[in-house]
C-alpha atoms as a PDB file:
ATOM      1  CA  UNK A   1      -8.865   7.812   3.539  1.00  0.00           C
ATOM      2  CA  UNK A   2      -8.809   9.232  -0.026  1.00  0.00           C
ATOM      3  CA  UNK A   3      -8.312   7.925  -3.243  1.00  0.00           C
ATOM      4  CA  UNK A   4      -7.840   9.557  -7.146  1.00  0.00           C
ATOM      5  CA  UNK A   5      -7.183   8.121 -10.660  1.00  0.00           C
ATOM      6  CA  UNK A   6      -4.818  10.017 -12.629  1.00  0.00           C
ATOM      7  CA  UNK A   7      -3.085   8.141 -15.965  1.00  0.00           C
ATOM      8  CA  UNK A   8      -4.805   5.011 -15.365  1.00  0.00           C
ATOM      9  CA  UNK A   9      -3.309   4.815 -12.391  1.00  0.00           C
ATOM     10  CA  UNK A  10      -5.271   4.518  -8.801  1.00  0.00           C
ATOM     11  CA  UNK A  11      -3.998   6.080  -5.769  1.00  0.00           C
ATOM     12  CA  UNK A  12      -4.930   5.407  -2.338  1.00  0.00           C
ATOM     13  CA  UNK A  13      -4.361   6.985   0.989  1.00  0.00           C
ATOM     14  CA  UNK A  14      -5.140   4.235   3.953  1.00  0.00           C
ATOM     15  CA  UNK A  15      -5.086   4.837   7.426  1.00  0.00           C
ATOM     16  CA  UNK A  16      -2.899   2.349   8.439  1.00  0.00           C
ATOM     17  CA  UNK A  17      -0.927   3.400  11.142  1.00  0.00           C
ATOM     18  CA  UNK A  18       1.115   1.665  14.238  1.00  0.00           C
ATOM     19  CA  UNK A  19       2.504   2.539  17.586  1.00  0.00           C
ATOM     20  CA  UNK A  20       0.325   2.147  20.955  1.00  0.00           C
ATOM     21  CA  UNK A  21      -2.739   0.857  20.642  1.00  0.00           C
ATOM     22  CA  UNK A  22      -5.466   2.891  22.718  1.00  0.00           C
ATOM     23  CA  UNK A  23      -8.471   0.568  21.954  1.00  0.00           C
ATOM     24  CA  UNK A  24      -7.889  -2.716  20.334  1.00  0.00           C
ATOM     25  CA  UNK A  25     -12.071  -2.584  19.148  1.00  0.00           C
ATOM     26  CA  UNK A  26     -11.911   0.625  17.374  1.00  0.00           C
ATOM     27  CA  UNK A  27      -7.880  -0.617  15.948  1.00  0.00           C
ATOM     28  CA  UNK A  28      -9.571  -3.487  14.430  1.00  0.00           C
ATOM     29  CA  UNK A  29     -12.486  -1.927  13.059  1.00  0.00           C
ATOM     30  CA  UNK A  30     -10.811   0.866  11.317  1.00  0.00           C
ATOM     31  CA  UNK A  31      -8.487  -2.031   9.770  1.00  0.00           C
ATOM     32  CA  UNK A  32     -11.449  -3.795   8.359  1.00  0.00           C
ATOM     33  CA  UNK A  33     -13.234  -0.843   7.197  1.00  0.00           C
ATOM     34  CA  UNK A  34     -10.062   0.368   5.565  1.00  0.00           C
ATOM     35  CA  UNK A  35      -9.513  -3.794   4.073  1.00  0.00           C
ATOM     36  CA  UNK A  36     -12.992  -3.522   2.901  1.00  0.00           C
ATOM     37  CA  UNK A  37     -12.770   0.511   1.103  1.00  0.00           C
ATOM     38  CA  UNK A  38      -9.334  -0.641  -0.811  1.00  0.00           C
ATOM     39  CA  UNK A  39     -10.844  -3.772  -2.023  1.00  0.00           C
ATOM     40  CA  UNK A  40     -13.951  -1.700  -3.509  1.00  0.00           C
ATOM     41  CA  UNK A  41     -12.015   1.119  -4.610  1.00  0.00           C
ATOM     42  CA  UNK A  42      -9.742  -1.347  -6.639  1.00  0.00           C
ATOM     43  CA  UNK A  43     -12.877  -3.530  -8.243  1.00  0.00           C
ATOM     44  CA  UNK A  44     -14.832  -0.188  -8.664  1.00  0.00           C
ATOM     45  CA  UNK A  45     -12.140   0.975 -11.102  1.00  0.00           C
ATOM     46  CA  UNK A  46     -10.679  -2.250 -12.408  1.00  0.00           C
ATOM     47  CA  UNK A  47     -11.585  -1.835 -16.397  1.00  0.00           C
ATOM     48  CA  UNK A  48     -10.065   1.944 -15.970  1.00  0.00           C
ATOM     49  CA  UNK A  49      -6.768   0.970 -13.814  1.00  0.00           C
ATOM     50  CA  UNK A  50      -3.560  -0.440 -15.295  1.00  0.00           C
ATOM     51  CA  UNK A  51      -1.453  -0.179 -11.590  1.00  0.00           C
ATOM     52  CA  UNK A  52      -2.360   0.924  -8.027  1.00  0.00           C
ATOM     53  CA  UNK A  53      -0.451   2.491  -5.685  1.00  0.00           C
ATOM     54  CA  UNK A  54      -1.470   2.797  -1.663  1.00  0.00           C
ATOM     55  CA  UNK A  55      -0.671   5.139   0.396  1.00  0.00           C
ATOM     56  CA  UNK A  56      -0.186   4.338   4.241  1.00  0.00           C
ATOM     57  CA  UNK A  57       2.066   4.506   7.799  1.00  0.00           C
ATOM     58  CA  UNK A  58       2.751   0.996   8.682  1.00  0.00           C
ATOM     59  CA  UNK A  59       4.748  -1.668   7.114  1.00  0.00           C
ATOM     60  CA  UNK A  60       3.235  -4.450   5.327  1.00  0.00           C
ATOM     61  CA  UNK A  61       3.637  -7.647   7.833  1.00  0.00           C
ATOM     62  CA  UNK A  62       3.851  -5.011  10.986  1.00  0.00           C
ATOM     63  CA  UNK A  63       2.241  -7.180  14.059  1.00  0.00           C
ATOM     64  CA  UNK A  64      -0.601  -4.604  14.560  1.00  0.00           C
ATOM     65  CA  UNK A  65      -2.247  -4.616  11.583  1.00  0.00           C
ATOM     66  CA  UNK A  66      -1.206  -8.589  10.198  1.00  0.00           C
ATOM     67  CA  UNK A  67      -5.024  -9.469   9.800  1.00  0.00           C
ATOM     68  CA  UNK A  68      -5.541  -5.982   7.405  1.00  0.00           C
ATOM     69  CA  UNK A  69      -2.148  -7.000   5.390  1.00  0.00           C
ATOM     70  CA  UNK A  70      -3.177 -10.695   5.322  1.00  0.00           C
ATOM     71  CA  UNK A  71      -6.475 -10.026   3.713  1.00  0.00           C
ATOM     72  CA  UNK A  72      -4.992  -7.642   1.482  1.00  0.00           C
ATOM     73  CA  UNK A  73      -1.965 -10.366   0.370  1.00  0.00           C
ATOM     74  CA  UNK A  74      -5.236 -12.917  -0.211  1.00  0.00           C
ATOM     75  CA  UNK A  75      -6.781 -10.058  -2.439  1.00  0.00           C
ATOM     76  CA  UNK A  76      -4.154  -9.246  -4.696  1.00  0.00           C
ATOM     77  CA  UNK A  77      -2.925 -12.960  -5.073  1.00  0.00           C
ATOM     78  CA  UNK A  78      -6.675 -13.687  -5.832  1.00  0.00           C
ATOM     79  CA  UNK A  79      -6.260 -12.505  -9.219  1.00  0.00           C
ATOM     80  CA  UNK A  80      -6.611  -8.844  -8.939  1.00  0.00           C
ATOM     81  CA  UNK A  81      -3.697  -8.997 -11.832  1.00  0.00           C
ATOM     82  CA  UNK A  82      -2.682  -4.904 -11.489  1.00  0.00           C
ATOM     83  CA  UNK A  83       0.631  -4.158 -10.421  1.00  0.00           C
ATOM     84  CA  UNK A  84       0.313  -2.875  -7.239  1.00  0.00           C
ATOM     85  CA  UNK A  85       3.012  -0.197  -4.891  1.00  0.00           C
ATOM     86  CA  UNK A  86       2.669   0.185  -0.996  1.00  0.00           C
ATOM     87  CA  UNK A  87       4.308   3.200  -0.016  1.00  0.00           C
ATOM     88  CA  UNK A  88       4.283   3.662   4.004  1.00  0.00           C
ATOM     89  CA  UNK A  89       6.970   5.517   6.264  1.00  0.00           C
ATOM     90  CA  UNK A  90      10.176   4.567   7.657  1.00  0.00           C
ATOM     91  CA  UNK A  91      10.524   2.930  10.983  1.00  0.00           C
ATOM     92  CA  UNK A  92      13.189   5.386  13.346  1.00  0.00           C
ATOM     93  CA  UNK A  93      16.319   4.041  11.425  1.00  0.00           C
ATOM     94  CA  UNK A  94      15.033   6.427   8.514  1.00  0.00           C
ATOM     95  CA  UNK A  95      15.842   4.240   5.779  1.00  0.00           C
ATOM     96  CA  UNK A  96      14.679   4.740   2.318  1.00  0.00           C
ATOM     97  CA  UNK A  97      14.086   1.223   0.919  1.00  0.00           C
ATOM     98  CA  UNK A  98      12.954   0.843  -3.038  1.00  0.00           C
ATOM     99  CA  UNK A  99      11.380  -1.433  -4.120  1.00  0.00           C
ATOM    100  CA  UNK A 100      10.904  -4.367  -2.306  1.00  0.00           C
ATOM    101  CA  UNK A 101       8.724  -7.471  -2.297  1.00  0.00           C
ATOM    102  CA  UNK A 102       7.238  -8.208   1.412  1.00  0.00           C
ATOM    103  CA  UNK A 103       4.936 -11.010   0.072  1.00  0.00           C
ATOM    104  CA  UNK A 104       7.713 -13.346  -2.220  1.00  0.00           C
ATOM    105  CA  UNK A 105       4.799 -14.938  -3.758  1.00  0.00           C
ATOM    106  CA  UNK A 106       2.889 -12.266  -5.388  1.00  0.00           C
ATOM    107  CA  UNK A 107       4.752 -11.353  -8.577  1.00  0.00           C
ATOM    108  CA  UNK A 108       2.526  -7.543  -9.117  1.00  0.00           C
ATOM    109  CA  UNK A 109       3.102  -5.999  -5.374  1.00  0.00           C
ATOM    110  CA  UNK A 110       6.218  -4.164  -4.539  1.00  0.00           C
ATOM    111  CA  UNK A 111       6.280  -1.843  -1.648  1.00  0.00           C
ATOM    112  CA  UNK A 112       8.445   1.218  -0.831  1.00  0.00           C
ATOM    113  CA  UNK A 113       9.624   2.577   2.706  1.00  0.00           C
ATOM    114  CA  UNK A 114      10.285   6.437   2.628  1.00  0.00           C
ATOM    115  CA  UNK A 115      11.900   8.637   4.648  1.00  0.00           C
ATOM    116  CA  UNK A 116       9.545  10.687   6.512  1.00  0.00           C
ATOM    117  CA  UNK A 117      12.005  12.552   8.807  1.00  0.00           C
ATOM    118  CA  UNK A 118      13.132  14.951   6.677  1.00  0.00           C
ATOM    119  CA  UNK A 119      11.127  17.283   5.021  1.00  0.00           C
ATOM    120  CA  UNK A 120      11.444  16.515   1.633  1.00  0.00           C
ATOM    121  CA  UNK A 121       9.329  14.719  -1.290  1.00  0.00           C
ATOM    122  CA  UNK A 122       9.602  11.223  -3.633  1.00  0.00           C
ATOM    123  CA  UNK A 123       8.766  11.027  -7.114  1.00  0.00           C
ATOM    124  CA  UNK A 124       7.054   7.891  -8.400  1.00  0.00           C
ATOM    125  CA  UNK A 125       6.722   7.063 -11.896  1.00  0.00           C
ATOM    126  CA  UNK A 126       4.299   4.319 -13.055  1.00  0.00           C
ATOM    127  CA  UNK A 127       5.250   2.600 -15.857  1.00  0.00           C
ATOM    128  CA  UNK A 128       4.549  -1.068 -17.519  1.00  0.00           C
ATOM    129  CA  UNK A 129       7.217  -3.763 -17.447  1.00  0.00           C
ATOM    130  CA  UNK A 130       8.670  -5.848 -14.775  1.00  0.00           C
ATOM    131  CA  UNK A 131       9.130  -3.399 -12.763  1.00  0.00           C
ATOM    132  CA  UNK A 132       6.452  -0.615 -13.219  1.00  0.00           C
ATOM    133  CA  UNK A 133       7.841   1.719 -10.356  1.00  0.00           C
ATOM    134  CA  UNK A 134      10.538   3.783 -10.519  1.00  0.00           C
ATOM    135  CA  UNK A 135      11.544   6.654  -8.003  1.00  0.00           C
ATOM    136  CA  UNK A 136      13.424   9.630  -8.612  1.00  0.00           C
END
């Protein structure tokens, strides 16, 4: 995992990842440990942060890793209050999909699918409004 701050705006870099699961112990574990490090990574830096974007593999609501994304839906509909952008890679149809909303509910969390198949890179800006992230 790694995170940075740049602008005001918190970056995070989760792993998150799907496919076959080896050991379903150590799967869950690294799930919580990684549900626990966003959540203090986020408070740590909430006077300094006006949006958030994370960083990981697998899509929000992806079977795997529903109890990670679960506690992470509860956390940001808690109140956290920043917008917040989930970036994670494409399944094998290679879509790019940008924005979307995965949790309906939760007005501040968008996330973004990218193409990771080719070799090439995505721009994000973070901005305020109703819709803080724009890619280019």
């Amino acid at each position: 995992n790694w995170t940075f701050l740049r602008s005001n705006v918190l970056f995070l870099g989760v792993h998150v990842v799907n496919g076959k699961v080896i050991d379903q112990e150590e799967f869950d574990a690294r799930n919580k440990m990684n549900y626990k490090w966003v959540v203090e990574r986020s408070i740590n830096k909430v006077e300094e942060v006006r949006a958030v974007v994370v960083f990981g593999n697998a899509k929000p609501g992806f079977s795997q890793n529903i109890q990670f994304f679960a506690q992470l839906e509860d956390f940001w509909r808690s109140g956290y209050g920043k917008p917040v952008l989930y970036v994670h890679a494409s399944p094998a149809d290679g879509k790019l999909i940008t924005p979307y909303k995965p949790f309906k509910d939760i007005q501040h969390f968008y996330a973004a699918q990218v193409d990771t198949s080719k070799d090439i890179g995505i721009r994000i800006n973070v901005g305020e409004g109703p819709m803080p992230f724009l890619f280019g």
